[in-house]
PDB file of N, CA and C in Angstrom:
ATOM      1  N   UNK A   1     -15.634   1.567  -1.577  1.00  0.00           N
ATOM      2  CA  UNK A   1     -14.474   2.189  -2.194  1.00  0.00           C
ATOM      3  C   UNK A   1     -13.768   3.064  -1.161  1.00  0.00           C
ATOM      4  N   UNK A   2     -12.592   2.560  -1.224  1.00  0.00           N
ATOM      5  CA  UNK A   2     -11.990   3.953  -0.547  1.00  0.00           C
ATOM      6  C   UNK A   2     -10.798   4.765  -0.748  1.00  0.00           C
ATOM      7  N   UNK A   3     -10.540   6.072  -0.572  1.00  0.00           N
ATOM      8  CA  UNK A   3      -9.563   6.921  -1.381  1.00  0.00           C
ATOM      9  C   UNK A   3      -8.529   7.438  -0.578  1.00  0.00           C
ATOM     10  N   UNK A   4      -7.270   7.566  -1.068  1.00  0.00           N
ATOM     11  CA  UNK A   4      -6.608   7.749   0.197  1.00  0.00           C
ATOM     12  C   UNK A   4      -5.455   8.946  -1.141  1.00  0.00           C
ATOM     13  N   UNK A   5      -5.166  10.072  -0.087  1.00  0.00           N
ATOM     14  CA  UNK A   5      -4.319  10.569  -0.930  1.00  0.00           C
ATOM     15  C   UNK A   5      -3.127  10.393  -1.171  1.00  0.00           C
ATOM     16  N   UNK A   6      -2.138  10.686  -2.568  1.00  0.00           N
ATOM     17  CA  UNK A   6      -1.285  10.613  -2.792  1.00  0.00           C
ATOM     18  C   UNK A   6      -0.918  10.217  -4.216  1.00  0.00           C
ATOM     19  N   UNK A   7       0.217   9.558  -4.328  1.00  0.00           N
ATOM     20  CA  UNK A   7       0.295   9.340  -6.135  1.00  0.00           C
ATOM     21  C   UNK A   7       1.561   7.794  -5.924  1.00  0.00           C
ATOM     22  N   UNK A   8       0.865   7.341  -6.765  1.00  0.00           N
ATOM     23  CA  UNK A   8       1.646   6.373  -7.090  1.00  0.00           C
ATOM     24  C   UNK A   8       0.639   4.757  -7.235  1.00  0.00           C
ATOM     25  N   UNK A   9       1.259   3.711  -6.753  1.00  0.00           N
ATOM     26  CA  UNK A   9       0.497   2.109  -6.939  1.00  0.00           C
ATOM     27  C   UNK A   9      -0.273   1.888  -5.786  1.00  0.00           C
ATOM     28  N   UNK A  10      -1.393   1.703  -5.541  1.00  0.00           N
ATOM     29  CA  UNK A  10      -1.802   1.390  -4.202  1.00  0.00           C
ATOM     30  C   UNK A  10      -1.015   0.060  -4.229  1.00  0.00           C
ATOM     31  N   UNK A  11      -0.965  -0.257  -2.667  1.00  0.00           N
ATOM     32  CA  UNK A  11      -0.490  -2.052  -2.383  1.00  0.00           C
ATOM     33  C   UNK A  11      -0.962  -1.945  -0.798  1.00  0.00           C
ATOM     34  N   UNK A  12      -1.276  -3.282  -0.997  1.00  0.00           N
ATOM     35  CA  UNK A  12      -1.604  -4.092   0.460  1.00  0.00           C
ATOM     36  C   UNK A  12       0.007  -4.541   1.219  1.00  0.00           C
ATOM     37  N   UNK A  13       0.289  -4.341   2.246  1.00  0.00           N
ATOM     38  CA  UNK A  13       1.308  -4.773   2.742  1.00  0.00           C
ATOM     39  C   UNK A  13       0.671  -5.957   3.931  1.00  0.00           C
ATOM     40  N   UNK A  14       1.100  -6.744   3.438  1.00  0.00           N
ATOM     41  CA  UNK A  14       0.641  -7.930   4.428  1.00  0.00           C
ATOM     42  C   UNK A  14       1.211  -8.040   5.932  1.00  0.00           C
ATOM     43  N   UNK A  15       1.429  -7.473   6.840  1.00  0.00           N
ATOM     44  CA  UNK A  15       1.907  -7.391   8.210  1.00  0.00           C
ATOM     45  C   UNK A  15       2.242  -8.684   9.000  1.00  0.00           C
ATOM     46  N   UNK A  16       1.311 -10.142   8.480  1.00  0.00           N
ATOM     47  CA  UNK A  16       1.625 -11.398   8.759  1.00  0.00           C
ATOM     48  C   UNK A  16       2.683 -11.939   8.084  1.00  0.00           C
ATOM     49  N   UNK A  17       2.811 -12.080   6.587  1.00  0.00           N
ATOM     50  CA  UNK A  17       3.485 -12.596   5.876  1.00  0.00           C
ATOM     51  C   UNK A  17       4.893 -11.870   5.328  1.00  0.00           C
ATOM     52  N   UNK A  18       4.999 -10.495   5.522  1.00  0.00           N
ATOM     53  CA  UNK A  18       5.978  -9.629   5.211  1.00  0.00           C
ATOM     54  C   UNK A  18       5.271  -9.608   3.350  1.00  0.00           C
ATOM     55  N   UNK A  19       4.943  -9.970   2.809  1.00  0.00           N
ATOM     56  CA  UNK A  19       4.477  -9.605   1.250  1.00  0.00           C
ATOM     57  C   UNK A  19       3.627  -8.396   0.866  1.00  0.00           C
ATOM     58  N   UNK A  20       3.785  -7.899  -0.030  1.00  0.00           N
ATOM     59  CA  UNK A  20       3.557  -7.080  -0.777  1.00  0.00           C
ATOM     60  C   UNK A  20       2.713  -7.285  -1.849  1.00  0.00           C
ATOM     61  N   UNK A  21       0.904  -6.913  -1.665  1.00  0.00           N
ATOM     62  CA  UNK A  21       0.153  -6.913  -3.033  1.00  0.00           C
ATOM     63  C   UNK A  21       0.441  -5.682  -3.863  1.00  0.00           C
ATOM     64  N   UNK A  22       0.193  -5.444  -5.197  1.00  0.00           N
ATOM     65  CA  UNK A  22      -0.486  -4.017  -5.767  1.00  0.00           C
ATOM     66  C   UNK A  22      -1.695  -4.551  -5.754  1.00  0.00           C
ATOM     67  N   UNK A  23      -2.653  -3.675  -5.426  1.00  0.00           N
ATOM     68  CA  UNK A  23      -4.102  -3.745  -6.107  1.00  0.00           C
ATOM     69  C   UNK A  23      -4.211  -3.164  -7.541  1.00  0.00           C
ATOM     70  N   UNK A  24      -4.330  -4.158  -8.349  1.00  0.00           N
ATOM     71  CA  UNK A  24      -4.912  -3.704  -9.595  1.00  0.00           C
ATOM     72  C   UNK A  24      -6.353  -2.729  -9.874  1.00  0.00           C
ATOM     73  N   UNK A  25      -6.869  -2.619  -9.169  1.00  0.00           N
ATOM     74  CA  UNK A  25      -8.385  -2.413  -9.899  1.00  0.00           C
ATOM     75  C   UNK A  25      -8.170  -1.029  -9.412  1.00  0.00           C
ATOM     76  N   UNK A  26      -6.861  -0.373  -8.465  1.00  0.00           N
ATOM     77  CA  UNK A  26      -6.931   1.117  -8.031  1.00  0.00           C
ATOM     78  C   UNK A  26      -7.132   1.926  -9.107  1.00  0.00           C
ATOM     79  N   UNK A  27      -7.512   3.146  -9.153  1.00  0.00           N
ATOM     80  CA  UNK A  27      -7.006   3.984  -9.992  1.00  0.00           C
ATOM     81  C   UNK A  27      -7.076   5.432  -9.686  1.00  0.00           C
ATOM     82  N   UNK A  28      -5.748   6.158  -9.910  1.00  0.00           N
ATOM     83  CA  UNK A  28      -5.417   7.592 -10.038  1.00  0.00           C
ATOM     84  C   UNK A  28      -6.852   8.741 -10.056  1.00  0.00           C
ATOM     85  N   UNK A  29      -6.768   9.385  -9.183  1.00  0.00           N
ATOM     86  CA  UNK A  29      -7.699  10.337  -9.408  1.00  0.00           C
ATOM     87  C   UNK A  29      -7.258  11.928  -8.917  1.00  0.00           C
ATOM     88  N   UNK A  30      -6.405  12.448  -9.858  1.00  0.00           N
ATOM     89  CA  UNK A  30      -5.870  13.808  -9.066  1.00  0.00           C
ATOM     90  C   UNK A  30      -4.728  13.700  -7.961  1.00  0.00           C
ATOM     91  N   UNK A  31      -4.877  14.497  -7.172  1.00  0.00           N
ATOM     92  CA  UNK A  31      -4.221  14.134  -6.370  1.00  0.00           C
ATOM     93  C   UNK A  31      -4.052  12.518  -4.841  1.00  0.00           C
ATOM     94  N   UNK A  32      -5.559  11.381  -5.484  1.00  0.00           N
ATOM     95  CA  UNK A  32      -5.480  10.462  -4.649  1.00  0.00           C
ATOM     96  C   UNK A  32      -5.951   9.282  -5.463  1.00  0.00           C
ATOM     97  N   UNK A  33      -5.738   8.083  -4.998  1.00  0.00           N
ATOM     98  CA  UNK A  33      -5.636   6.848  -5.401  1.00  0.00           C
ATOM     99  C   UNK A  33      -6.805   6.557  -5.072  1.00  0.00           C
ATOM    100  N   UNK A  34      -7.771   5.515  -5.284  1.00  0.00           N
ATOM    101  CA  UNK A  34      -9.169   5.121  -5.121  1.00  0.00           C
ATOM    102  C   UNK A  34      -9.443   3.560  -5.450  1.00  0.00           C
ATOM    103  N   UNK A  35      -9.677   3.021  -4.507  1.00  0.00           N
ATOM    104  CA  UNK A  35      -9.247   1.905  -5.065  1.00  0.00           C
ATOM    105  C   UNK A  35     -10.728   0.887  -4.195  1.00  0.00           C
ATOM    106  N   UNK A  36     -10.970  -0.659  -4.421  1.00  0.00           N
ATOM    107  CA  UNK A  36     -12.458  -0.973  -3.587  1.00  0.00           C
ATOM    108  C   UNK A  36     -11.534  -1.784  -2.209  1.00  0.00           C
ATOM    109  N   UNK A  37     -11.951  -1.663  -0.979  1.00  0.00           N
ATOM    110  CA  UNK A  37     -11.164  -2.019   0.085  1.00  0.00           C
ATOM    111  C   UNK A  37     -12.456  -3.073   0.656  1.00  0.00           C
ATOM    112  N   UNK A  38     -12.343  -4.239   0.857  1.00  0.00           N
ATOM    113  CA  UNK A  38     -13.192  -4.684   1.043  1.00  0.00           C
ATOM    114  C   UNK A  38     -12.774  -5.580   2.272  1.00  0.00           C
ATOM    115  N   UNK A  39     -13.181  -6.175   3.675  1.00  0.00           N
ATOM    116  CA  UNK A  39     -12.264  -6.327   4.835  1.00  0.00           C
ATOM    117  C   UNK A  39     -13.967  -7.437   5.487  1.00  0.00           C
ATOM    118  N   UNK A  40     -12.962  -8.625   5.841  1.00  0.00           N
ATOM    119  CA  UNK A  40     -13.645  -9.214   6.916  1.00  0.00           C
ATOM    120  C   UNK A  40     -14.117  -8.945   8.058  1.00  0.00           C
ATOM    121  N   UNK A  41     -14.924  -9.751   8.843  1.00  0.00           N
ATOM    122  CA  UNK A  41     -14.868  -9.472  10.417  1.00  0.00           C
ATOM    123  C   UNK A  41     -13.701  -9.171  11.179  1.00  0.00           C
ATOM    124  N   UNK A  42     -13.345  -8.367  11.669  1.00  0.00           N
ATOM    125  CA  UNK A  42     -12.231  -7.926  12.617  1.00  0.00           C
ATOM    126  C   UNK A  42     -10.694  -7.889  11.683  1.00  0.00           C
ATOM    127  N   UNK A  43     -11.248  -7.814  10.623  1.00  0.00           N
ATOM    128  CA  UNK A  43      -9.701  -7.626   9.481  1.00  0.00           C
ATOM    129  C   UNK A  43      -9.141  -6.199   9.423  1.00  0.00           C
ATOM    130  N   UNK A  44      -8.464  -6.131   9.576  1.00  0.00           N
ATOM    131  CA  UNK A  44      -7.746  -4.829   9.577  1.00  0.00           C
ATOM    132  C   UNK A  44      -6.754  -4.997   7.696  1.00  0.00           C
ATOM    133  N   UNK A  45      -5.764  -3.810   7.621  1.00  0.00           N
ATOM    134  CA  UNK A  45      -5.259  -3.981   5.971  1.00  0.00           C
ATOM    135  C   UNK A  45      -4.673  -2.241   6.268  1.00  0.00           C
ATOM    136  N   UNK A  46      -3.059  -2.852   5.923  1.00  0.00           N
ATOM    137  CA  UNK A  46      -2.281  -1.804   5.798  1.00  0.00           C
ATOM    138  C   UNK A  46      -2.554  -1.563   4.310  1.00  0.00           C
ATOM    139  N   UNK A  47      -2.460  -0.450   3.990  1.00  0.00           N
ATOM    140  CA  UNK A  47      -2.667   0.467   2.385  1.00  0.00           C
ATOM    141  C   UNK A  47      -1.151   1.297   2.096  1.00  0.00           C
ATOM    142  N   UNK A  48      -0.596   1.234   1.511  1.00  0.00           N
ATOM    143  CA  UNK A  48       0.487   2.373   1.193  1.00  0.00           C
ATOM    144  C   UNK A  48       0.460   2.991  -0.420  1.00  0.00           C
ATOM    145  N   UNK A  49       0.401   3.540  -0.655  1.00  0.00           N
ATOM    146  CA  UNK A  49       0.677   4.285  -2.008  1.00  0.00           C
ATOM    147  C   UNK A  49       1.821   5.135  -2.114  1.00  0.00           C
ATOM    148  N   UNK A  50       1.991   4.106  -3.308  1.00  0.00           N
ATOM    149  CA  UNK A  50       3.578   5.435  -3.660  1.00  0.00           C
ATOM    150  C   UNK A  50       4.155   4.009  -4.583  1.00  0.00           C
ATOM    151  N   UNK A  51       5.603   4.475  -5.209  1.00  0.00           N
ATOM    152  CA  UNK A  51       5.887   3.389  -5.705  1.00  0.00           C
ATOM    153  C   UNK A  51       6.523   2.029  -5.059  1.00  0.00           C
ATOM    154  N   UNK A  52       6.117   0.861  -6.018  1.00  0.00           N
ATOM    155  CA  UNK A  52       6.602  -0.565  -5.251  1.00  0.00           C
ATOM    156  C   UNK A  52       8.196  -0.203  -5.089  1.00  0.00           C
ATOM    157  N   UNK A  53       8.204  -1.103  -3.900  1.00  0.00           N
ATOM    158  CA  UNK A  53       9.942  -1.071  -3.259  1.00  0.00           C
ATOM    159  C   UNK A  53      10.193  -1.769  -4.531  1.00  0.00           C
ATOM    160  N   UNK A  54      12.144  -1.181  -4.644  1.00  0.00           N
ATOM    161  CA  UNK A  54      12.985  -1.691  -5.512  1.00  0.00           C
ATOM    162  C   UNK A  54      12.648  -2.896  -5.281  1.00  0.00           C
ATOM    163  N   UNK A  55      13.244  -3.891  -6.463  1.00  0.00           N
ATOM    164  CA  UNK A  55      13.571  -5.030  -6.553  1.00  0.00           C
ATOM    165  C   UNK A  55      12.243  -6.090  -6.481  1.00  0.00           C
ATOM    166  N   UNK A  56      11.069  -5.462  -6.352  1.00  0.00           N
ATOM    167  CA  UNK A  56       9.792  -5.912  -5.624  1.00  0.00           C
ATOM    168  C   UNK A  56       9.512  -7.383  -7.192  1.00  0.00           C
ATOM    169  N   UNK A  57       8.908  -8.364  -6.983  1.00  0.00           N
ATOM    170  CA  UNK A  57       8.385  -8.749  -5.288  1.00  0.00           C
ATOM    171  C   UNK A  57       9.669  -9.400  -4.848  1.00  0.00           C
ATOM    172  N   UNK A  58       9.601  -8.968  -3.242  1.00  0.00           N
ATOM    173  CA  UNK A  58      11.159  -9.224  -2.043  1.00  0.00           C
ATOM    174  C   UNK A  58      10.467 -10.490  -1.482  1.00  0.00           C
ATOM    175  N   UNK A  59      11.897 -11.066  -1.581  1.00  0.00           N
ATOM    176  CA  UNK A  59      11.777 -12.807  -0.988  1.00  0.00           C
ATOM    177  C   UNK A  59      12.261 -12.258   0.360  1.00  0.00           C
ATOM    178  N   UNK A  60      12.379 -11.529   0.795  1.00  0.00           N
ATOM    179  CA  UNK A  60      12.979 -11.489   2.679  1.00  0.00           C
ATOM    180  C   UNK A  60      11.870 -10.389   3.098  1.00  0.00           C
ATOM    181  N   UNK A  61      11.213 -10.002   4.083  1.00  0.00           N
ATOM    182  CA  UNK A  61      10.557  -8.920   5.181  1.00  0.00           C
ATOM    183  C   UNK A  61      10.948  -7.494   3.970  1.00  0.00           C
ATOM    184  N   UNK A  62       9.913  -6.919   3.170  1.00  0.00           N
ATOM    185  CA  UNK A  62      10.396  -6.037   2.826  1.00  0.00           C
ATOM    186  C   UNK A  62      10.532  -4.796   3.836  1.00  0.00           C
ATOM    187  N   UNK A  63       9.892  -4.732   4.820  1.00  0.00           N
ATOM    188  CA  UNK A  63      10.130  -3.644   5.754  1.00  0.00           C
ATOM    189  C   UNK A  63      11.488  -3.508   6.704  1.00  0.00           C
ATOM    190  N   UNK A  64      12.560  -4.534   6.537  1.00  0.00           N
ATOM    191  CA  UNK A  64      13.642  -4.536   7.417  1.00  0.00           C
ATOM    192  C   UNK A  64      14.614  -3.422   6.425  1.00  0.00           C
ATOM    193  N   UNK A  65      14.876  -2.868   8.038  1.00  0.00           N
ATOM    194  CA  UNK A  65      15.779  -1.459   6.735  1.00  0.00           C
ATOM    195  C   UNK A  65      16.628  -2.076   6.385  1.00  0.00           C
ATOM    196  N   UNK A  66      17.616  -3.235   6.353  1.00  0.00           N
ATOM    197  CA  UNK A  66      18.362  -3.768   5.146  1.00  0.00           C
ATOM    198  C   UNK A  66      17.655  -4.083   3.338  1.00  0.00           C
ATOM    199  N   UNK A  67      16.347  -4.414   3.439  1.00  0.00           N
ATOM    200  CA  UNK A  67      16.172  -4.354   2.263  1.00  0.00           C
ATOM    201  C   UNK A  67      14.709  -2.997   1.653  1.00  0.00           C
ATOM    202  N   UNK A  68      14.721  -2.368   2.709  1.00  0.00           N
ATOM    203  CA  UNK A  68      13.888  -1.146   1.849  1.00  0.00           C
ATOM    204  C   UNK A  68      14.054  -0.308   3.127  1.00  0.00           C
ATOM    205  N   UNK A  69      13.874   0.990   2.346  1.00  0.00           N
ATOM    206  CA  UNK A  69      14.471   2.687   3.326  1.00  0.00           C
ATOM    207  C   UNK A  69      12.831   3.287   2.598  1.00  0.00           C
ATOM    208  N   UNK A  70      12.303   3.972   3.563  1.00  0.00           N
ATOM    209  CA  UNK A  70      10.740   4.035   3.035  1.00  0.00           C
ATOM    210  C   UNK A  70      10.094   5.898   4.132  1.00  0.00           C
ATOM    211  N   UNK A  71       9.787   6.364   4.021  1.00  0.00           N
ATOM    212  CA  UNK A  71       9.162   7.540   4.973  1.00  0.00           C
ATOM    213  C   UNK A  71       7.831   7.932   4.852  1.00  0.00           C
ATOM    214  N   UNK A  72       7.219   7.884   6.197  1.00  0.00           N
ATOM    215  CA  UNK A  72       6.106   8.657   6.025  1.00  0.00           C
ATOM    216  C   UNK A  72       5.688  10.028   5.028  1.00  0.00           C
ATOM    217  N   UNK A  73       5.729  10.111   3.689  1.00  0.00           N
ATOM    218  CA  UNK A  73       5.496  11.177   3.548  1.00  0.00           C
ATOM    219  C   UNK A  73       4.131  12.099   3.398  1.00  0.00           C
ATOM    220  N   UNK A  74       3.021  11.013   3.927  1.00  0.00           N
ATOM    221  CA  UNK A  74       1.787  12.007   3.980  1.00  0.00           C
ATOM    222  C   UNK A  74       0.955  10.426   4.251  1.00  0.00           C
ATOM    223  N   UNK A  75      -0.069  10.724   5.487  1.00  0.00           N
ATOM    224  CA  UNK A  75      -1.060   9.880   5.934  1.00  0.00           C
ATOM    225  C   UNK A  75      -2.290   9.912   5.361  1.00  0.00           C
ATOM    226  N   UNK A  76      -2.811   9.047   4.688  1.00  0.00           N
ATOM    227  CA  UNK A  76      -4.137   9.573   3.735  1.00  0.00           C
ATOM    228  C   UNK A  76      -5.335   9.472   4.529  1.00  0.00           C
ATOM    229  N   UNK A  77      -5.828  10.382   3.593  1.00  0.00           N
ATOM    230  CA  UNK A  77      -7.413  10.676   4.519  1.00  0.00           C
ATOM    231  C   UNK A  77      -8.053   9.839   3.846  1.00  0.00           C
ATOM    232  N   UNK A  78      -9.762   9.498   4.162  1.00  0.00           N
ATOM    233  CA  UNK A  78      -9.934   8.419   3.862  1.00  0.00           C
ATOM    234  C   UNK A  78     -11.231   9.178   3.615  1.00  0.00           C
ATOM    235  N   UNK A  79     -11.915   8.693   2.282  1.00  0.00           N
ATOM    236  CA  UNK A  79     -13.361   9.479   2.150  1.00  0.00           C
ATOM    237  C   UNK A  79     -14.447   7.980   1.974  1.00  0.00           C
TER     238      UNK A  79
END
């Protein structure tokens, strides 16, 4: 399991494919999200929490600032 702070949907951002999971099975705990992160040999996995980009799910790169405007607003710690 792992917890990362903040508020909102956990999601997987896929860095290969430009797509966007939510993880369902997260859930809210205070001030951080908690959710089971489970990773292959040499797999790495972007995490973001907060809410899904407008319009989601995006048929184009949701990270191109033409279709989502997004800010660091806090790096989660990880317990």
């Amino acid at each position: 399991m792992a917890t990362l702070a903040g508020h909102g949907q956990a999601q997987v951002w896929d860095l290969a494919t430009a797509e966007i999971h939510p993880i369902s099975a997260a859930t809210a705990e205070g001030d951080s999200v908690r959710f089971p992160l489970v990773l292959g040999p040499y797999e790495a996995k972007v995490v973001v929490v907060g809410p899904l980009p407008s319009g989601w799910p995006l048929r184009s790169h949701p990270w191109s600032p033409a279709t989502l405007s997004w800010t660091w607003a806090e790096i989660g710690r990880w317990t």
